[in-house]
N, C-alpha and C. Protein backbone atom coordinates (compact mmCIF):
# COMPACT_ATOMS: atom_id res chain seq x y z
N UNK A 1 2.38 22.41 -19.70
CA UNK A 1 2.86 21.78 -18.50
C UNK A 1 4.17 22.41 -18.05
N UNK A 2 4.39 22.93 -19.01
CA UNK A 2 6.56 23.23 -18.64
C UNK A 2 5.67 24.66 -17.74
N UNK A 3 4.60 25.70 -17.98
CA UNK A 3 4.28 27.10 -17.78
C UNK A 3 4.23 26.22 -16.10
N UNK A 4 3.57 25.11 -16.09
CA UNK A 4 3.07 24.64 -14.68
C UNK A 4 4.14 24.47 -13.98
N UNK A 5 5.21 23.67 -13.96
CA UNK A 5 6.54 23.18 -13.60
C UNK A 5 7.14 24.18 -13.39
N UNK A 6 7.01 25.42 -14.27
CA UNK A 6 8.15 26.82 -13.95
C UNK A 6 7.60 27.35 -13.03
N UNK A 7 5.86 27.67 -12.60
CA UNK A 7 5.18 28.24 -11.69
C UNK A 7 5.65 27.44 -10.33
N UNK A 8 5.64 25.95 -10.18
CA UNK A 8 5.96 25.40 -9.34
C UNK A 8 7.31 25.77 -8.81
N UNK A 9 8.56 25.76 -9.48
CA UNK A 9 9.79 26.13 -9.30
C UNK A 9 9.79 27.59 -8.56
N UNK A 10 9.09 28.06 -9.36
CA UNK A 10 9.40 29.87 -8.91
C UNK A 10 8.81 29.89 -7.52
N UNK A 11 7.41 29.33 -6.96
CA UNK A 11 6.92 28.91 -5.59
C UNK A 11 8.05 28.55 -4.81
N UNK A 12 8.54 27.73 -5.33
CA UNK A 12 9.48 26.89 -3.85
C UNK A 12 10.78 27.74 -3.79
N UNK A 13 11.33 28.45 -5.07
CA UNK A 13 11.91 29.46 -4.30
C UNK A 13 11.52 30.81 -3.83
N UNK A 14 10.90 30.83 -4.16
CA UNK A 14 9.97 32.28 -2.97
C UNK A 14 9.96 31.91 -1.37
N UNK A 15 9.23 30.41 -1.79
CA UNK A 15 9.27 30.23 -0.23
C UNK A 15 10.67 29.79 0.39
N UNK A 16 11.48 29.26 -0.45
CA UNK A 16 13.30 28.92 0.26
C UNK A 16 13.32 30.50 0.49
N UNK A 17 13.40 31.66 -0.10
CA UNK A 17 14.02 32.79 0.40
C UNK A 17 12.80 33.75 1.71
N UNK A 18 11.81 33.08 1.76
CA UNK A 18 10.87 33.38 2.86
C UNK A 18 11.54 32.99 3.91
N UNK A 19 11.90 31.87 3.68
CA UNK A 19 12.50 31.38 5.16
C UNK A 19 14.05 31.64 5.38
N UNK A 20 14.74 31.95 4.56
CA UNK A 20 16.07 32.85 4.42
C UNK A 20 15.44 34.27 5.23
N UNK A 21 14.26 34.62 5.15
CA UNK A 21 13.92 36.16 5.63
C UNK A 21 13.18 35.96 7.23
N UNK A 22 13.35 34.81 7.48
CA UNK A 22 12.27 34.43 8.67
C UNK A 22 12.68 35.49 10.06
N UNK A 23 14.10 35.91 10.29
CA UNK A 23 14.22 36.68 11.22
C UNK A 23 13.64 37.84 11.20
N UNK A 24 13.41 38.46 9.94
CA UNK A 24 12.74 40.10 10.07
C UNK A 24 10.99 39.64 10.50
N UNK A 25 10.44 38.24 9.98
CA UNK A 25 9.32 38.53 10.31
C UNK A 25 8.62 37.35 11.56
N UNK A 26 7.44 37.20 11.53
CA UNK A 26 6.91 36.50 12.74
C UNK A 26 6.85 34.94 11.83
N UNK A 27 7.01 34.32 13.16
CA UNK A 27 7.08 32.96 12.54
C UNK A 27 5.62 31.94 12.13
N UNK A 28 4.84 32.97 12.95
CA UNK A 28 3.65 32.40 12.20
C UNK A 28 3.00 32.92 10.90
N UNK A 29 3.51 34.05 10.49
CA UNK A 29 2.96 34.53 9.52
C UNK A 29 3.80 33.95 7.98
N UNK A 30 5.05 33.19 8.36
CA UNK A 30 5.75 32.63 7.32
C UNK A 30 5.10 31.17 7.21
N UNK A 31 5.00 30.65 8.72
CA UNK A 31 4.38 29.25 8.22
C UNK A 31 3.11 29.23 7.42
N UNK A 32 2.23 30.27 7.87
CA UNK A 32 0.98 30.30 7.22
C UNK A 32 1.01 30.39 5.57
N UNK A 33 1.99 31.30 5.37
CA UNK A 33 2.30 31.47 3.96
C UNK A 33 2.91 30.26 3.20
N UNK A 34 3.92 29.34 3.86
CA UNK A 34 4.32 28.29 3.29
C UNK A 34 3.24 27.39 2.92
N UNK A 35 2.29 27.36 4.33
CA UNK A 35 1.34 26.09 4.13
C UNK A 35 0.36 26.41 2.59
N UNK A 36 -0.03 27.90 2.39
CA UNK A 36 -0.69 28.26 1.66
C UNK A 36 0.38 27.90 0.07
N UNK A 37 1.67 27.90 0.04
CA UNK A 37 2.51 27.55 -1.16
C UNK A 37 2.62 26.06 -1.05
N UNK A 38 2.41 25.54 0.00
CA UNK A 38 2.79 24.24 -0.39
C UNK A 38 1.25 23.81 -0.68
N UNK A 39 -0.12 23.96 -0.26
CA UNK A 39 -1.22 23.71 -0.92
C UNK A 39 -1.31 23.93 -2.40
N UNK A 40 -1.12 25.27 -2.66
CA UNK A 40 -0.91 25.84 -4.31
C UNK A 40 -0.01 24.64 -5.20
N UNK A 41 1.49 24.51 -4.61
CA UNK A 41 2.30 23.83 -5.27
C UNK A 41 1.18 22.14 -5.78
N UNK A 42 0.86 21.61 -4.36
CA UNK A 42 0.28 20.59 -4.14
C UNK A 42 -1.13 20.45 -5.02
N UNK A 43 -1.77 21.17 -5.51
CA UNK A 43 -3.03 21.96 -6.24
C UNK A 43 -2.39 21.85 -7.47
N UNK A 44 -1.19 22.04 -8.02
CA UNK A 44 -1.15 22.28 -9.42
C UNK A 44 -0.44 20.94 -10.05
N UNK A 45 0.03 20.20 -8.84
CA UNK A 45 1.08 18.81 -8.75
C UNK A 45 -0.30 18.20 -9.57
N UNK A 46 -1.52 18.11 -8.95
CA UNK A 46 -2.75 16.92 -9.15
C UNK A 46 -2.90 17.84 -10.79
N UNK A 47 -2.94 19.10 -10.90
CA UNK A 47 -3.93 19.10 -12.22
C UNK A 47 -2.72 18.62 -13.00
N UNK A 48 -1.24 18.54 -12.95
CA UNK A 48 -0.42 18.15 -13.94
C UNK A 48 -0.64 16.83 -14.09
N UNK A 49 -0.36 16.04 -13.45
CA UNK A 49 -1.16 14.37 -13.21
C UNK A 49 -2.45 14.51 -13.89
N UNK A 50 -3.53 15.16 -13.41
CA UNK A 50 -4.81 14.82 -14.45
C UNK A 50 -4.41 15.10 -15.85
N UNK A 51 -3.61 16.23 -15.94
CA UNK A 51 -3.58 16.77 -17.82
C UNK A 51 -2.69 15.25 -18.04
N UNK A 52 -1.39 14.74 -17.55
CA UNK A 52 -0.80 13.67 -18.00
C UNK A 52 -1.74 12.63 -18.01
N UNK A 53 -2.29 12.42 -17.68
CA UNK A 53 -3.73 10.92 -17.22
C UNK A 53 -4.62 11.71 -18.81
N UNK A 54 -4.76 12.21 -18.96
CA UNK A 54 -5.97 12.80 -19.80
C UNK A 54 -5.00 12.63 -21.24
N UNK A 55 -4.10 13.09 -20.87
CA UNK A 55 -3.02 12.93 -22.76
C UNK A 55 -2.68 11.65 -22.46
N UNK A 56 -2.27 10.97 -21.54
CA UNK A 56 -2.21 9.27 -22.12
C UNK A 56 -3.91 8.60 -22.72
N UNK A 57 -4.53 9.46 -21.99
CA UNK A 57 -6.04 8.49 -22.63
C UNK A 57 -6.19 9.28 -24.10
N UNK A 58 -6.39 10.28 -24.57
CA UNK A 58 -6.13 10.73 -25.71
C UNK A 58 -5.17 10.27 -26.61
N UNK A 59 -4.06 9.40 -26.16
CA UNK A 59 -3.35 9.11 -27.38
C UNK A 59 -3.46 7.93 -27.24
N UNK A 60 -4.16 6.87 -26.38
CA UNK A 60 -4.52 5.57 -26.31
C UNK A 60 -5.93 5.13 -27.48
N UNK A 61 -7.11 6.31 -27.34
CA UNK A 61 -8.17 6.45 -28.13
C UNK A 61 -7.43 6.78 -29.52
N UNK A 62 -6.31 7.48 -29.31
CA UNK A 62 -6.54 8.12 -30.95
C UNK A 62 -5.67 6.61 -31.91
N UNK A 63 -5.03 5.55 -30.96
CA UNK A 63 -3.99 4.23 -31.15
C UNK A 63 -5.06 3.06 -32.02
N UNK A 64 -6.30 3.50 -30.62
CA UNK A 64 -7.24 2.24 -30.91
C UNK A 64 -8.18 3.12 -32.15
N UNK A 65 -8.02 4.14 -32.24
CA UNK A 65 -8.79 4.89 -33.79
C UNK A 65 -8.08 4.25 -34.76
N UNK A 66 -6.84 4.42 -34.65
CA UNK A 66 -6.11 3.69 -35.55
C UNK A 66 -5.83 2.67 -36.08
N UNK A 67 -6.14 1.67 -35.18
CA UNK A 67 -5.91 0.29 -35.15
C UNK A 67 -7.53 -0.06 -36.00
N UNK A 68 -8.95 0.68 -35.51
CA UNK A 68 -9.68 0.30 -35.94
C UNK A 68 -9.91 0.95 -37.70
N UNK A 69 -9.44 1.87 -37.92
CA UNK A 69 -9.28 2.82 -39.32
C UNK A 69 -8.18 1.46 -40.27
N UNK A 70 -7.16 0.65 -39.78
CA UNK A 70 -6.99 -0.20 -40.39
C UNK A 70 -7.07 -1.16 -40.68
N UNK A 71 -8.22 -1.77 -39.49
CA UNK A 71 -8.57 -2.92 -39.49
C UNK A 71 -9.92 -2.59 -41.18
N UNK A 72 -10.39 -1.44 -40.37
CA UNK A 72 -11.91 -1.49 -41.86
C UNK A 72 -11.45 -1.45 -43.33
N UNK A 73 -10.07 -0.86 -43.22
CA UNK A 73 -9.41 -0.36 -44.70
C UNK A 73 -8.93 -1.86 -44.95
N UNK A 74 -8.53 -2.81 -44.28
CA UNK A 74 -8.29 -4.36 -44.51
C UNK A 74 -9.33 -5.09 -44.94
N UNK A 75 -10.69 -4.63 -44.48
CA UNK A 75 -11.86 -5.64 -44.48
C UNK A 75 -12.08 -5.07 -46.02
N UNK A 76 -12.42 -3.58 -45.94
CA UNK A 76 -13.14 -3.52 -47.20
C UNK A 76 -11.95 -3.96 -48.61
N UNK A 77 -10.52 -4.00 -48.49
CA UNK A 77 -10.03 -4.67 -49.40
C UNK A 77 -9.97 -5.96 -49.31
N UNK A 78 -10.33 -6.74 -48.98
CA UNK A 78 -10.82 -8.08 -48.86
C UNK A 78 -12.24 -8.40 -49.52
N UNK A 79 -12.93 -7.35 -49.28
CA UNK A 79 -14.12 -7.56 -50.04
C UNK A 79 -14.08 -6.95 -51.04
N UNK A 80 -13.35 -6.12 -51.43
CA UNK A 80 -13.04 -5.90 -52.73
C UNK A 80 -12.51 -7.22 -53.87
N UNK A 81 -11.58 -8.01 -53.00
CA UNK A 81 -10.76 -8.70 -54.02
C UNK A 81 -11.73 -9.94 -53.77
N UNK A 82 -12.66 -10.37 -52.66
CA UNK A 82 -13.74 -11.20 -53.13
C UNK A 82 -14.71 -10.87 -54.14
N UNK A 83 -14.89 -9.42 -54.28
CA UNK A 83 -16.34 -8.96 -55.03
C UNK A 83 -15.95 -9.31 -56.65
N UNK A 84 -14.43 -9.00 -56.80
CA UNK A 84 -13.48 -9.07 -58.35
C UNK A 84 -13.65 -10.60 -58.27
N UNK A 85 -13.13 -11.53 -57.51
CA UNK A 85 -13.22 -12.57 -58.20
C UNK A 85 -14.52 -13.45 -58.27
N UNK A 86 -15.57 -12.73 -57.22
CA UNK A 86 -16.92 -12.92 -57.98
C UNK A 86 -17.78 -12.90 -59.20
N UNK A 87 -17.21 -10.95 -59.54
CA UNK A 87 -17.28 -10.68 -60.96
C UNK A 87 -16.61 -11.32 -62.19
N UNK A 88 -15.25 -11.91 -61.68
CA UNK A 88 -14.44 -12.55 -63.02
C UNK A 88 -15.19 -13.75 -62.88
N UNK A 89 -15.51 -14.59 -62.19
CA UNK A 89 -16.49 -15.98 -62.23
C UNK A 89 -17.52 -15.56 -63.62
N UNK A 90 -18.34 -14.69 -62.99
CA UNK A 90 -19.43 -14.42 -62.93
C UNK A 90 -19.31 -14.27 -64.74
N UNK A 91 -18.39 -13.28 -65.17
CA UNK A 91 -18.21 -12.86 -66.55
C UNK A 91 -17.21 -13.92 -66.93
N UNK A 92 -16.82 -14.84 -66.36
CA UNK A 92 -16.47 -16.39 -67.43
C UNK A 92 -17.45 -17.13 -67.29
N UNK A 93 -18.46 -17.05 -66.52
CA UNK A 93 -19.44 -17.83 -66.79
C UNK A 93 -20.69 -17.68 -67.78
N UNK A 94 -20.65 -16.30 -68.04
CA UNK A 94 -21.41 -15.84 -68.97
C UNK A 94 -20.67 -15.66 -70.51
N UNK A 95 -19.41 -15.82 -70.69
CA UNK A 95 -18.85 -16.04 -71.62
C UNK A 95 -18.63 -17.19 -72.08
N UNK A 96 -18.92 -18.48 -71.42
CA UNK A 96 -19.13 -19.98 -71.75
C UNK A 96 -20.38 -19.92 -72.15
N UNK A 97 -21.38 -19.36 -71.31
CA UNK A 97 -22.66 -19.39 -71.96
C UNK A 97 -23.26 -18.84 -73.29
N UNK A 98 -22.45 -17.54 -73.41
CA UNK A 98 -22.65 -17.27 -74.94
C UNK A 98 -21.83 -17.90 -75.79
N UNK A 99 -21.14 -18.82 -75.47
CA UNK A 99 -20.22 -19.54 -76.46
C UNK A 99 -20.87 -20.50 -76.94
N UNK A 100 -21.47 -21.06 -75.75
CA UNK A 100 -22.47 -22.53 -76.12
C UNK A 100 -23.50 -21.96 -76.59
N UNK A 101 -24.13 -20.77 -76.54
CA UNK A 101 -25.53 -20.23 -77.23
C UNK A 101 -24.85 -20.24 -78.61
N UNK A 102 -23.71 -19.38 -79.25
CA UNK A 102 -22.83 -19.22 -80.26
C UNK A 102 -23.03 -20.56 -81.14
N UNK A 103 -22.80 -21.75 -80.66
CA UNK A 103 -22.47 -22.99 -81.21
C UNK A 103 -23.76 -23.66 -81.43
N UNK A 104 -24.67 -23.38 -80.35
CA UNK A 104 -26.06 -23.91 -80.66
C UNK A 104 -26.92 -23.04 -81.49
N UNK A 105 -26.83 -22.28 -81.88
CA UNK A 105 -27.23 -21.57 -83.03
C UNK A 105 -26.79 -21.81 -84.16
N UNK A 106 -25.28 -21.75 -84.44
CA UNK A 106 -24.48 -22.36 -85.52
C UNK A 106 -25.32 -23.98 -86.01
N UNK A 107 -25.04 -24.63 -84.90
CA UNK A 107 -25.69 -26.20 -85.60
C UNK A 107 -26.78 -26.42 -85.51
N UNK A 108 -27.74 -25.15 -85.39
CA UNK A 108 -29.78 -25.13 -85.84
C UNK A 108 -29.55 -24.48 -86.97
N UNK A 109 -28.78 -23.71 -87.17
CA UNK A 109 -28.54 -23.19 -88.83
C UNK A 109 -28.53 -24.23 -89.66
């Protein structure tokens, strides 16, 4: 964008010293030339606006990438620390059960 902005700059003084030169030449052949720099200038004004419009949506997508990359890294540790205290249930419940198998074996002995 700065290559765009310097192209723009260097235009408008070409054309300030065009019209510093306007006595050696015809006055229609300077306006024609201005109109043609101020279209150009005006031509590169919009693509800087689209590239700025285009990098705010690019770093808006890459915000909401982000936002969603930590929302999933939240979920799946959440289901992590549900799945653990499923498993710790799960393996104290099977460790009561071999306890009481343990004891009911003991007193059929």
């Amino acid at each position: 964008m700065k290559s765009q902005k310097k192209m723009i700059q260097d235009l408008e003084n070409k054309y300030a010293k065009l019209q510093q030169q306007r006595r050696g030449l015809g006055k229609a052949e300077i306006d024609e030339y201005g109109r043609l720099m101020e279209e150009r200038t005006s031509k590169l004004k919009e693509k800087e606006e689209a590239v700025a419009e285009l990098e705010h949506q690019i770093e808006w997508l890459s915000m909401q990438q982000e936002e969603q990359v930590e929302n999933h890294e939240n979920r799946v540790q959440q289901l992590t620390r549900e799945h653990s205290a499923q498993v710790n249930e799960l393996e104290r419940k099977l460790a009561e059960a071999s306890a009481q198998v343990e004891k009911s074996t003991k007193r059929s002995s």
